[in-house]
N, C-alpha and C. Protein backbone atom coordinates (compact mmCIF):
# COMPACT_ATOMS: atom_id res chain seq x y z
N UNK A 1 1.16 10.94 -11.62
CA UNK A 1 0.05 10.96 -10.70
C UNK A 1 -0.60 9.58 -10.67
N UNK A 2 -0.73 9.18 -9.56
CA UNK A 2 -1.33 7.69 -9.47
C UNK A 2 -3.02 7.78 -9.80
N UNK A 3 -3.53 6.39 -10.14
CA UNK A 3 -4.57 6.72 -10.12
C UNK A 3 -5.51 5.73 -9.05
N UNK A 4 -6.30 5.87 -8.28
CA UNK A 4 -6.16 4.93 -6.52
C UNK A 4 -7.36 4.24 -6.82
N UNK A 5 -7.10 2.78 -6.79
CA UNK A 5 -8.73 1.77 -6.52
C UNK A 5 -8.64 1.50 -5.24
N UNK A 6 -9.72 0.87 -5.10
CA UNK A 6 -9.81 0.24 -4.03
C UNK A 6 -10.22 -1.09 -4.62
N UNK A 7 -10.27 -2.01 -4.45
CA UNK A 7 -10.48 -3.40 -5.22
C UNK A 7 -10.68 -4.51 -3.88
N UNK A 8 -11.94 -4.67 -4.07
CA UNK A 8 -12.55 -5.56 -3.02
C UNK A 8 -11.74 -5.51 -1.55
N UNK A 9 -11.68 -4.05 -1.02
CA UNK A 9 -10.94 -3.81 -0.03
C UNK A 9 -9.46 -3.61 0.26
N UNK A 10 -8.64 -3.75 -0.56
CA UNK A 10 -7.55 -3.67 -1.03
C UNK A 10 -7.18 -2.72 -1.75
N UNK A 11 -6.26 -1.64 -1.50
CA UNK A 11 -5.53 -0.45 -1.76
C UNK A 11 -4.95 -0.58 -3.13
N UNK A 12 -4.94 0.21 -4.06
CA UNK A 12 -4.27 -0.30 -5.04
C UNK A 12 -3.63 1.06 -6.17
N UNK A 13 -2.62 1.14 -6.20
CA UNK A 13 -2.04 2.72 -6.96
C UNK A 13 -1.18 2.20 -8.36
N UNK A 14 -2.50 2.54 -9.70
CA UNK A 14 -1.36 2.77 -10.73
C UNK A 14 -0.85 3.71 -11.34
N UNK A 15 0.25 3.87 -12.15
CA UNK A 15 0.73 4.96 -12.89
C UNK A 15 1.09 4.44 -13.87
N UNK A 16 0.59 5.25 -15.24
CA UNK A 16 1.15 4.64 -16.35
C UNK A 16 2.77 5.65 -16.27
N UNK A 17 4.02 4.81 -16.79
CA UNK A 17 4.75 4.98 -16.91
C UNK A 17 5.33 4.52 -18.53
N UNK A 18 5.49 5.41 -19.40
CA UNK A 18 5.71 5.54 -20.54
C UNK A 18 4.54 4.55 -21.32
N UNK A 19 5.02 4.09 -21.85
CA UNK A 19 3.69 2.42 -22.68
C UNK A 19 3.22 1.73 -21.48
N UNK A 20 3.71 1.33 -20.19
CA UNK A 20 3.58 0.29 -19.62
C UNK A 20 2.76 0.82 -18.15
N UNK A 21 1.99 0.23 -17.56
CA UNK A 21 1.35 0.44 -16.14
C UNK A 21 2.04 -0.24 -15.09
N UNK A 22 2.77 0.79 -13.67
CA UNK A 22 3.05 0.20 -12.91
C UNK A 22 1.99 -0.17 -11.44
N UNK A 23 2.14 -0.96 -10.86
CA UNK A 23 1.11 -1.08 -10.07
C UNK A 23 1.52 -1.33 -8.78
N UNK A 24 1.03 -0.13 -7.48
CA UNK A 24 1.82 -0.90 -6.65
C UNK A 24 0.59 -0.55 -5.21
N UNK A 25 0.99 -1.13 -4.01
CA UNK A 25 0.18 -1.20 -2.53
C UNK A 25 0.86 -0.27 -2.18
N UNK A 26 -0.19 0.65 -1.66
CA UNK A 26 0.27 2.23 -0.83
C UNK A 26 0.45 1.32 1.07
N UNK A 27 1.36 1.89 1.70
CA UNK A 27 1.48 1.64 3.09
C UNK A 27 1.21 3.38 3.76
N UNK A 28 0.79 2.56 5.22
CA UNK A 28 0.40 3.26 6.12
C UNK A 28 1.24 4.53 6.18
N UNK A 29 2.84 4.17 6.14
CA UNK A 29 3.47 5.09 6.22
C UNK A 29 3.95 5.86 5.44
N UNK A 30 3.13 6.02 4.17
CA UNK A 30 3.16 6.88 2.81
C UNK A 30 4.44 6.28 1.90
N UNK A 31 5.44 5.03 1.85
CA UNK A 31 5.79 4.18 1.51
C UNK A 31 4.69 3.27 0.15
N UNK A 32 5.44 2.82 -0.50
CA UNK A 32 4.70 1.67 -1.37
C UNK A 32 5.57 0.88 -1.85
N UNK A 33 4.81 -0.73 -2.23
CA UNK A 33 5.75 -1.34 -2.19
C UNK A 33 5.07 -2.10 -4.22
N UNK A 34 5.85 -2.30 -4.75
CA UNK A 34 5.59 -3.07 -6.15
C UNK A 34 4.32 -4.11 -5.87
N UNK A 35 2.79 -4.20 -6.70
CA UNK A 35 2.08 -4.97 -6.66
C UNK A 35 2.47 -6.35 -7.37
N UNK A 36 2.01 -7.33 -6.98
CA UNK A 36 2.51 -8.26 -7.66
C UNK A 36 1.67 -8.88 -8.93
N UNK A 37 1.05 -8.01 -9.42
CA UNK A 37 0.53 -8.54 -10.94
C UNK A 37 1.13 -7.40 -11.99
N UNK A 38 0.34 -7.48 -13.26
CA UNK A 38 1.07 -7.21 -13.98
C UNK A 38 -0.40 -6.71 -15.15
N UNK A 39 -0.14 -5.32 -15.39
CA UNK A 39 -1.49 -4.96 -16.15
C UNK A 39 -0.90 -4.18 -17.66
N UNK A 40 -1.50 -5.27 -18.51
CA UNK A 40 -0.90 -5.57 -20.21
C UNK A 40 -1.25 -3.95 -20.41
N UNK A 41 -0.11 -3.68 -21.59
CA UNK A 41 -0.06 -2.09 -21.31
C UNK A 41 -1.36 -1.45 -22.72
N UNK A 42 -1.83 -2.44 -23.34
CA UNK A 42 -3.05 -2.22 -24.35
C UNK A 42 -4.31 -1.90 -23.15
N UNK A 43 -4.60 -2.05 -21.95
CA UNK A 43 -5.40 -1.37 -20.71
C UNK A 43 -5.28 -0.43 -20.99
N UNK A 44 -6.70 0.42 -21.66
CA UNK A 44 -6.79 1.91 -21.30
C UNK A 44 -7.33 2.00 -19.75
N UNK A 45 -7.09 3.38 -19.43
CA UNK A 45 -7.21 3.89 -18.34
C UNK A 45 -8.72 3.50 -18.02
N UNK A 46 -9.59 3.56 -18.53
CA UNK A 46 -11.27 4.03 -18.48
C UNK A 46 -11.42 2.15 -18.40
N UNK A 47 -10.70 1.36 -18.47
CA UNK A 47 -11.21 0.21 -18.83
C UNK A 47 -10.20 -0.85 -17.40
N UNK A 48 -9.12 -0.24 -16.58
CA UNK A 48 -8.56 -0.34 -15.70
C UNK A 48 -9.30 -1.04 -14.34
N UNK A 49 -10.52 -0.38 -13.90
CA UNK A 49 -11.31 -1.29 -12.80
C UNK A 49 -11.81 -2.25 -13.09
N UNK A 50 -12.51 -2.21 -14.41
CA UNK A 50 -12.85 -3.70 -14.96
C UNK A 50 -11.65 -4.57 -14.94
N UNK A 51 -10.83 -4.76 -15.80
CA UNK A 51 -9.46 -5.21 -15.91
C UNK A 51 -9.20 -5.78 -14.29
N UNK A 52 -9.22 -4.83 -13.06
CA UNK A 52 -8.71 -5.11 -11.74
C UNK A 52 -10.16 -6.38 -11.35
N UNK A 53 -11.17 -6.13 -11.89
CA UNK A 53 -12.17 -6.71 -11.07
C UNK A 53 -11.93 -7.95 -11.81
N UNK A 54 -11.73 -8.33 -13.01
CA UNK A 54 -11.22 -9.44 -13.66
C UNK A 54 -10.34 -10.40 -12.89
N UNK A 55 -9.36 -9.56 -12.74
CA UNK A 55 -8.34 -10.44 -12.15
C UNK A 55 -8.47 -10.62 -10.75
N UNK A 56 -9.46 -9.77 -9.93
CA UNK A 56 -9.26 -10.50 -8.65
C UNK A 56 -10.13 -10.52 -7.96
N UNK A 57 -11.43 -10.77 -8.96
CA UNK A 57 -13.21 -11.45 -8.48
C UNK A 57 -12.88 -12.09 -7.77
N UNK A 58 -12.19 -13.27 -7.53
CA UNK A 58 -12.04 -14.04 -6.08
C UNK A 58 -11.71 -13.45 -4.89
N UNK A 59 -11.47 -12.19 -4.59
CA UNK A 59 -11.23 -11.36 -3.42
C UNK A 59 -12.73 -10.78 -2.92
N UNK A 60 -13.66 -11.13 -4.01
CA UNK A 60 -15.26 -10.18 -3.49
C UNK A 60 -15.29 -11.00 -2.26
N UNK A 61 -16.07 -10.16 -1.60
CA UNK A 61 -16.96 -10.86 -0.17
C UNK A 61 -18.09 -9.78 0.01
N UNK A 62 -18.96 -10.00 0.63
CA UNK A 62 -20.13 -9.29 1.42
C UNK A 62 -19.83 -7.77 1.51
N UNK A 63 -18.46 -7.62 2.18
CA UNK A 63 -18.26 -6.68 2.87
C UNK A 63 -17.54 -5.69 1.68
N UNK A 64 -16.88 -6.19 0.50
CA UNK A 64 -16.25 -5.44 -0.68
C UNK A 64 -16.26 -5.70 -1.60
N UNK A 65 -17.49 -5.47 -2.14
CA UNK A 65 -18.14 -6.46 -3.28
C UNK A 65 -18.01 -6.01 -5.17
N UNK A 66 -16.85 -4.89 -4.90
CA UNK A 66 -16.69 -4.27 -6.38
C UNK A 66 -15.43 -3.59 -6.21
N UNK A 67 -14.91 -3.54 -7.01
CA UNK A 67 -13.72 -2.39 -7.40
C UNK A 67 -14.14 -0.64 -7.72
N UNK A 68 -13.38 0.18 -6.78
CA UNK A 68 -14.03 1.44 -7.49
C UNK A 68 -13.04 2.36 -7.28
N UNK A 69 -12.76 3.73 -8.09
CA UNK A 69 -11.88 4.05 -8.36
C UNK A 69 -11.87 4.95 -7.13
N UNK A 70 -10.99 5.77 -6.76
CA UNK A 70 -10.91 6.49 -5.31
C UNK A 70 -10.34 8.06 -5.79
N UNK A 71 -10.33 9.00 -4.98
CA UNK A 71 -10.12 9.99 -4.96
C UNK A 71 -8.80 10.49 -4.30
């Protein structure tokens, strides 16, 4: 089961898969394709949006100004 951010406007689906987290961009057409970073597999789950907002504070703007987890 994925678990869905949204990260300064940007779609974002991980799943831990055995020790390791895969991370990937959901498409329109229920398709996804491999994200291109890489989240160290000592990331607990609960500590995951921080972790995302870490790595890609340079994506804030006005309009998407935090990472938050989605439903």
């Amino acid at each position: 089961m994925a678990i869905k951010f949204n990260v300064f406007g940007t779609r974002v689906h991980i799943e831990r898969r055995g020790s390791q987290w895969a991370a990937f961009y959901p498409g329109s057409d229920g398709k996804r394709r491999a994200a291109d970073f890489v989240i160290p597999p000592d990331v607990e789950e609960g500590d995951l949006a921080l972790y995302l907002g870490d790595l890609f504070h340079e994506d804030a703007r006005p309009s998407h100004p935090d990472v938050s987890r989605v439903a």
